[in-house]
C-alpha atoms as a PDB file:
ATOM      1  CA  UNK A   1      10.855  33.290   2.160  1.00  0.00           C
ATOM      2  CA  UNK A   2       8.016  30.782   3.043  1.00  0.00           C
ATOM      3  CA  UNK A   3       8.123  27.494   2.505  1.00  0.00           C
ATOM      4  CA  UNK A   4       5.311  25.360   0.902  1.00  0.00           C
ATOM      5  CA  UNK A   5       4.585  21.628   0.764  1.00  0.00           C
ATOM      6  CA  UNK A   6       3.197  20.311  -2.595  1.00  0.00           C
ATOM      7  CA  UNK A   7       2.072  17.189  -2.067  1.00  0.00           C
ATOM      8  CA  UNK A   8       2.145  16.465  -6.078  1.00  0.00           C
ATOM      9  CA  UNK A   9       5.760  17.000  -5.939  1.00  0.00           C
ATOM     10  CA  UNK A  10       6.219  14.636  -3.073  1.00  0.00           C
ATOM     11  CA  UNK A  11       4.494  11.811  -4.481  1.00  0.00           C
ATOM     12  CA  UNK A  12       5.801  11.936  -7.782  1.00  0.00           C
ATOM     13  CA  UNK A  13       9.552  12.162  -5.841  1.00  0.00           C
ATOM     14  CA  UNK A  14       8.120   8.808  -3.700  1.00  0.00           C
ATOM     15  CA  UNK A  15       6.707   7.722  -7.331  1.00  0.00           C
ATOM     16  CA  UNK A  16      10.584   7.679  -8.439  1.00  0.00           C
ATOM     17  CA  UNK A  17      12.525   6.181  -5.795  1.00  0.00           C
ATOM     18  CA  UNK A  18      10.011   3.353  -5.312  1.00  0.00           C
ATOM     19  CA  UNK A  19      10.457   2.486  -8.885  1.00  0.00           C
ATOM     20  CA  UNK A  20      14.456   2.503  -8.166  1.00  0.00           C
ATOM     21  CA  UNK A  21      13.652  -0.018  -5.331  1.00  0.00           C
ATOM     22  CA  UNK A  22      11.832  -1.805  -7.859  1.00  0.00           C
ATOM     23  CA  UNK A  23      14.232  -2.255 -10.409  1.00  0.00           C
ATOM     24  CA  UNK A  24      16.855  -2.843  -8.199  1.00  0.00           C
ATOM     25  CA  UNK A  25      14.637  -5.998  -5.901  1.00  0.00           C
ATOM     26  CA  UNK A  26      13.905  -7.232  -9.869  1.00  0.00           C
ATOM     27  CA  UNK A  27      18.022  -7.411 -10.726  1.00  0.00           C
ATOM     28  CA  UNK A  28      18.738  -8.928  -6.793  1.00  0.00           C
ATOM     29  CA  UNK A  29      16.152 -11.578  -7.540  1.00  0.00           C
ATOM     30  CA  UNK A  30      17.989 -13.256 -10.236  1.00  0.00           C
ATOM     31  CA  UNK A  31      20.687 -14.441  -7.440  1.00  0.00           C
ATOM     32  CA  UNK A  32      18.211 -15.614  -5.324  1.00  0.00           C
ATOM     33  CA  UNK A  33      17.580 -19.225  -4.801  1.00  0.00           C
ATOM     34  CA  UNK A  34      14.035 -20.440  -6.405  1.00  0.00           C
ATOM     35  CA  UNK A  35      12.127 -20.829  -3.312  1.00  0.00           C
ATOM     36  CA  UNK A  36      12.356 -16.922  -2.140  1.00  0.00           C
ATOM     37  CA  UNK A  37      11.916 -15.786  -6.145  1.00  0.00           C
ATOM     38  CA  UNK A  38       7.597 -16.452  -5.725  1.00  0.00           C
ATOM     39  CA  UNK A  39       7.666 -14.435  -2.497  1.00  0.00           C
ATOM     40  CA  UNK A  40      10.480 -11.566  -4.254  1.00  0.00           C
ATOM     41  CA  UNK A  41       7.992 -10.956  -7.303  1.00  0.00           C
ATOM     42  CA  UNK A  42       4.883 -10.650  -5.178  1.00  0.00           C
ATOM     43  CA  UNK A  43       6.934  -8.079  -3.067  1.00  0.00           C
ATOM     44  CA  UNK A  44       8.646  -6.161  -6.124  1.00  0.00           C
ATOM     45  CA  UNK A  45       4.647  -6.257  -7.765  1.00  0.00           C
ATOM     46  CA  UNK A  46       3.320  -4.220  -4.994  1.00  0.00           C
ATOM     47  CA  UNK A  47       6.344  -2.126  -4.574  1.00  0.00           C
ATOM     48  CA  UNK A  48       5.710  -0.912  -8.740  1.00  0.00           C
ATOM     49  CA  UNK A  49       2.040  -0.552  -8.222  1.00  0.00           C
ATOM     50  CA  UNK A  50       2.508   1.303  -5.425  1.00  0.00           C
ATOM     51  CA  UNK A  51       4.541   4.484  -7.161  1.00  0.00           C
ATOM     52  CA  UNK A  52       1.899   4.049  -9.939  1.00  0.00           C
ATOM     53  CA  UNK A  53      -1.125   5.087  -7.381  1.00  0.00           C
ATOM     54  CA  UNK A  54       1.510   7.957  -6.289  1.00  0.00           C
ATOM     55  CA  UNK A  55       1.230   9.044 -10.086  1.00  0.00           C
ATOM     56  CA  UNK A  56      -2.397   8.536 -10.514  1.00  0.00           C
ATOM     57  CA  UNK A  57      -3.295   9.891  -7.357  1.00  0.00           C
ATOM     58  CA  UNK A  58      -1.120  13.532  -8.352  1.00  0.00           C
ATOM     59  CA  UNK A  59      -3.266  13.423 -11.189  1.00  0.00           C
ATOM     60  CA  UNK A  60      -6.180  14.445  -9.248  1.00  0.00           C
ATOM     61  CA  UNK A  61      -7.200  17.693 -11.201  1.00  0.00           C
ATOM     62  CA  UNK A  62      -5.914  16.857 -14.493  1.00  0.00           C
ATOM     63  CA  UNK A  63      -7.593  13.027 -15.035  1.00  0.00           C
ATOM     64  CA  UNK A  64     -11.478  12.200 -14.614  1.00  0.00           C
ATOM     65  CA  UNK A  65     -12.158  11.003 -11.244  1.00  0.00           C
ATOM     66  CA  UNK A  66     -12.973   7.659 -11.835  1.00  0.00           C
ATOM     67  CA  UNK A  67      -9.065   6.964 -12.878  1.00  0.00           C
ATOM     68  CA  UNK A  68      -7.415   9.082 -10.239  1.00  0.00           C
ATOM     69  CA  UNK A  69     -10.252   7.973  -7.346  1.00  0.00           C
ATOM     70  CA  UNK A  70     -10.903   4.558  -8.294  1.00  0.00           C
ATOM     71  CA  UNK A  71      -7.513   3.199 -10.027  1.00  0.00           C
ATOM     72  CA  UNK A  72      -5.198   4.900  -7.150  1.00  0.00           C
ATOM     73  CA  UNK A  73      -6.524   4.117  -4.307  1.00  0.00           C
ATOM     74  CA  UNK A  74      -7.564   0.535  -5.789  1.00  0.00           C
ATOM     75  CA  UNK A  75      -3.397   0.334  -6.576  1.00  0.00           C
ATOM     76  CA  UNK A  76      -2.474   1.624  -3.315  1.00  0.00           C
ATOM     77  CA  UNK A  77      -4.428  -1.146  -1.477  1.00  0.00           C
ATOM     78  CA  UNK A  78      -3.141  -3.987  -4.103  1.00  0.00           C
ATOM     79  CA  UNK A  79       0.234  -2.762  -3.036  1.00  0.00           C
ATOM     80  CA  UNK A  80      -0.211  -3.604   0.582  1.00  0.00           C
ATOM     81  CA  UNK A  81      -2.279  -6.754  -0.158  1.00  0.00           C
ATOM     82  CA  UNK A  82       0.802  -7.775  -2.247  1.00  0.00           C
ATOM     83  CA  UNK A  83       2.962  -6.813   0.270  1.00  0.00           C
ATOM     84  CA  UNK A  84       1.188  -9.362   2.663  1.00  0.00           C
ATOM     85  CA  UNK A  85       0.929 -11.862   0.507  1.00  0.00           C
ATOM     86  CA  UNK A  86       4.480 -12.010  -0.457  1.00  0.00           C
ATOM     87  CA  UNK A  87       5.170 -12.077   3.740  1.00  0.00           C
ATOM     88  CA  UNK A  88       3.498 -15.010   3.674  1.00  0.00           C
ATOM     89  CA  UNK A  89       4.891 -16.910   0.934  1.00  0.00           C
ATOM     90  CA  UNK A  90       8.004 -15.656   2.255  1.00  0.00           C
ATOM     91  CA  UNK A  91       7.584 -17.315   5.864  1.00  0.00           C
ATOM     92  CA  UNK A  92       5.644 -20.287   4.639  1.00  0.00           C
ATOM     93  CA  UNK A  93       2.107 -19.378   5.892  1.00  0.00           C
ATOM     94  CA  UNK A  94      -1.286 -20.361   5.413  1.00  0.00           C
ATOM     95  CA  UNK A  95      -2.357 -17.679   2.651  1.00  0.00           C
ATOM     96  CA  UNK A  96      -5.227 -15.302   3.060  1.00  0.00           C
ATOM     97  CA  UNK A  97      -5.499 -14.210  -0.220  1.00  0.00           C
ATOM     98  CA  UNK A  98      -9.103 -13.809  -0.166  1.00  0.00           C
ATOM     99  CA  UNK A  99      -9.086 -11.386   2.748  1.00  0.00           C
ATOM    100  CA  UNK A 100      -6.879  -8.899   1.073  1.00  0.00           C
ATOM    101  CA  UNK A 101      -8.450  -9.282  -2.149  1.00  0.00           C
ATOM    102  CA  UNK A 102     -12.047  -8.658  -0.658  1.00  0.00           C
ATOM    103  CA  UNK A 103     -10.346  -5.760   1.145  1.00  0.00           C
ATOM    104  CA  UNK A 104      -8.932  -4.054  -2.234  1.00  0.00           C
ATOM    105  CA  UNK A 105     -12.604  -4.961  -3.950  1.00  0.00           C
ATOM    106  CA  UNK A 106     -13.776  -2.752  -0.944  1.00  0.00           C
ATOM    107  CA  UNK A 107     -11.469  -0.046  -1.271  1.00  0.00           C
ATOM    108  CA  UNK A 108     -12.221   0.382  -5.205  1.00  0.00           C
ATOM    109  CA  UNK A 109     -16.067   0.442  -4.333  1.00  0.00           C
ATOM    110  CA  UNK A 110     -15.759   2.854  -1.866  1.00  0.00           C
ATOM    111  CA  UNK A 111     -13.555   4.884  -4.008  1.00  0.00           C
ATOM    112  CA  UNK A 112     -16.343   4.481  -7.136  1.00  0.00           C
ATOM    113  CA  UNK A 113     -19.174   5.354  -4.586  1.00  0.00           C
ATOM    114  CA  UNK A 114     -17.913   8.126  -2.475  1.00  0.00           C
ATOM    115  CA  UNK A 115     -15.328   9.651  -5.210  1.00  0.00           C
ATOM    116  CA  UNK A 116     -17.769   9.757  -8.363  1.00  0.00           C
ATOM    117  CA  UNK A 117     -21.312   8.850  -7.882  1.00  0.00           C
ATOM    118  CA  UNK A 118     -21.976  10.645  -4.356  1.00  0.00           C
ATOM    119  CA  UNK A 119     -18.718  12.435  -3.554  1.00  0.00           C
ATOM    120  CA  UNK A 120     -17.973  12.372   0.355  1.00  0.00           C
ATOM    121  CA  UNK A 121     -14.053  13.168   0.546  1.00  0.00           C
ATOM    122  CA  UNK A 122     -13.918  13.203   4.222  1.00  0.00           C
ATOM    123  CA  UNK A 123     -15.890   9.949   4.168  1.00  0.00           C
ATOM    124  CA  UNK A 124     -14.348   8.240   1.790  1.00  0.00           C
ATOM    125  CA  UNK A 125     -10.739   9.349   3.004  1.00  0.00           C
ATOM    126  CA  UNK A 126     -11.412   7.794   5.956  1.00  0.00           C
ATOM    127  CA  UNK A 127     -12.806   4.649   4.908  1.00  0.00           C
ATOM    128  CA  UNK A 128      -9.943   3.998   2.648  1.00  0.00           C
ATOM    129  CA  UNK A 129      -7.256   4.964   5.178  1.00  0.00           C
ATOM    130  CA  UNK A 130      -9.223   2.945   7.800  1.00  0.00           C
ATOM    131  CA  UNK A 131      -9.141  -0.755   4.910  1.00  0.00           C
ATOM    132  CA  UNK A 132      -5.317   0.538   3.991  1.00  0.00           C
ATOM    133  CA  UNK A 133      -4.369   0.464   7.249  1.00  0.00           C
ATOM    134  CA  UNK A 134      -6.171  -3.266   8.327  1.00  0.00           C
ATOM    135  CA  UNK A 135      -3.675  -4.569   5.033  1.00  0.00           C
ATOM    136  CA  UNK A 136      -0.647  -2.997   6.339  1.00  0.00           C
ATOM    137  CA  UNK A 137      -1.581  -4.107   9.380  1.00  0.00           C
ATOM    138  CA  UNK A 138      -2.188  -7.484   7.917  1.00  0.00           C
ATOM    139  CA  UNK A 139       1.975  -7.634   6.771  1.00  0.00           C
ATOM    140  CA  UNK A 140       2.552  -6.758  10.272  1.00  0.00           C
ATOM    141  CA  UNK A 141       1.010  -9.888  11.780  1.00  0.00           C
ATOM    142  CA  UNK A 142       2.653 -11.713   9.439  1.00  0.00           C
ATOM    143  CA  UNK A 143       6.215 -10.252  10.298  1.00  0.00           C
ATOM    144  CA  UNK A 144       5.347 -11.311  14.337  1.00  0.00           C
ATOM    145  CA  UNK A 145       3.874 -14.308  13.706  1.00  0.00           C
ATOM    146  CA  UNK A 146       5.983 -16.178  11.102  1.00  0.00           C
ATOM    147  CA  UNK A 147       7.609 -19.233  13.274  1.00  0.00           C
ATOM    148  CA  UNK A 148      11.756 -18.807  13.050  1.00  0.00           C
ATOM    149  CA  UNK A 149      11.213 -14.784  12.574  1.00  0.00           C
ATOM    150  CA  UNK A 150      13.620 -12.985  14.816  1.00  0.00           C
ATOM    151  CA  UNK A 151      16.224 -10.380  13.990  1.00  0.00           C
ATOM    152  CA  UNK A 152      16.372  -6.965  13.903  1.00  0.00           C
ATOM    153  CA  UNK A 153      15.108  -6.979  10.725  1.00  0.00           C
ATOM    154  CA  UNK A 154      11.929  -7.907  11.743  1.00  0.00           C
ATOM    155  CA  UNK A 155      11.458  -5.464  14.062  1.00  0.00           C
ATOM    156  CA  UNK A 156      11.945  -2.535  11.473  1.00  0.00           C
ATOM    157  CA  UNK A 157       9.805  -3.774   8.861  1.00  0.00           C
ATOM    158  CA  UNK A 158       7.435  -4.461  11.824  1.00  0.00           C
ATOM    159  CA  UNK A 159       8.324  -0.585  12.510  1.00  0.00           C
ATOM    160  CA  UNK A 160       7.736   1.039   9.076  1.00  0.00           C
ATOM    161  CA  UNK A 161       4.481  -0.851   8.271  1.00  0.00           C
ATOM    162  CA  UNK A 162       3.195  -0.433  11.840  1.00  0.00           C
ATOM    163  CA  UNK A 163       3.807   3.379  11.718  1.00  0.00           C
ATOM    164  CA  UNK A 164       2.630   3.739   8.181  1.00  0.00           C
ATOM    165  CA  UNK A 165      -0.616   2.128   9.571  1.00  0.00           C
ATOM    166  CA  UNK A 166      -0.770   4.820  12.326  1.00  0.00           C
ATOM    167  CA  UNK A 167      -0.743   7.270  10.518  1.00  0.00           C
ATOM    168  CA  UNK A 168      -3.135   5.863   7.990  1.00  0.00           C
ATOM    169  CA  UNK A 169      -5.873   5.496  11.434  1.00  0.00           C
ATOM    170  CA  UNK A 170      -4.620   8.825  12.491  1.00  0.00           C
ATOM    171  CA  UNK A 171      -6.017  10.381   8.513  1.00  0.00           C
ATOM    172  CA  UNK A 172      -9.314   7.924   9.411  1.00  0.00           C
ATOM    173  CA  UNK A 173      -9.902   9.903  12.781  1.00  0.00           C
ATOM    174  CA  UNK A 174      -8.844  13.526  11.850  1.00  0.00           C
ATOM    175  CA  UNK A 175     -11.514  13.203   9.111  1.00  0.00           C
ATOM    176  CA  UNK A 176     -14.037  11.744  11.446  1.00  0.00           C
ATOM    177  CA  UNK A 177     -13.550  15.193  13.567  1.00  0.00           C
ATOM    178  CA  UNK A 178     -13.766  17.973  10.881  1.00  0.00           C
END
């Protein structure tokens, strides 16, 4: 028997147990005092959107290319912009809101140039991966720079969204080389 991966499988599965996290961040907000609640919607925003590109993104052959292209990877990278922003509400920061926003608006017009008017998937794989990557990597700053932030905590959020971005540059360069 051979085994086979199908990626539309896997992101719908990461599609559902995001939305769990969701739902379950939403109900442990309520017993939260008011200041973290700002920070704890930003951060349960991006982790909905974030199954939603999963689901648009599986789509890929059944939807026009516009909504799977365009509206997935423009979720996926309002996700991680969410993510940062909510790291820096959480630790009190100067926001840089406009940063990540440019960065999505950049990721949706790649994603409308090189996924529907001239398709270039290695191109525009890369180019997304590469932005995607510079707003995880955003969150990650935040994590090491907040003043107060120690714990172990820390250091596996740090972890998750460092890898995550690794492996986002690693997509960048392997489409670079074929």
């Amino acid at each position: 028997m051979t085994w086979t991966f199908d990626i539309r499988s896997a992101l719908l599965m990461g599609a559902l147990l995001t939305v769990v996290v969701g739902g379950i961040l939403m109900l442990a907000s309520r017993s939260l005092p008011a200041s973290y609640r700002s920070s704890l919607r930003w951060w349960v925003a991006a982790t909905l959107m974030l199954p939603a590109s999963f689901v648009m993104l599986s789509l890929r052959d059944v939807a026009p290319a516009w909504f799977v292209i365009v509206l997935g990877n423009g979720l996926m990278a309002s996700s991680f912009a969410c993510y940062a922003i909510a790291l820096e509400e959480f630790n009190g920061l100067v926001r840089r809101h406009l940063y990540l926003w440019l960065t999505v608006a950049a990721v949706a017009v790649i994603s409308f140039w090189l996924g529907v008017l001239q398709p270039n998937l290695p191109l525009r794989l890369a180019l997304v991966a590469m932005l995607s990557a510079a707003l995880l990597g955003r969150s990650v700053w935040i994590i090491y720079r907040a003043p107060g932030s120690s714990g172990q905590m820390r250091h596996i959020a740090g972890a998750v969204l460092s890898l995550s971005a690794a492996i986002l540059l690693y997509r960048a360069g392997t489409m670079f080389l074929e």
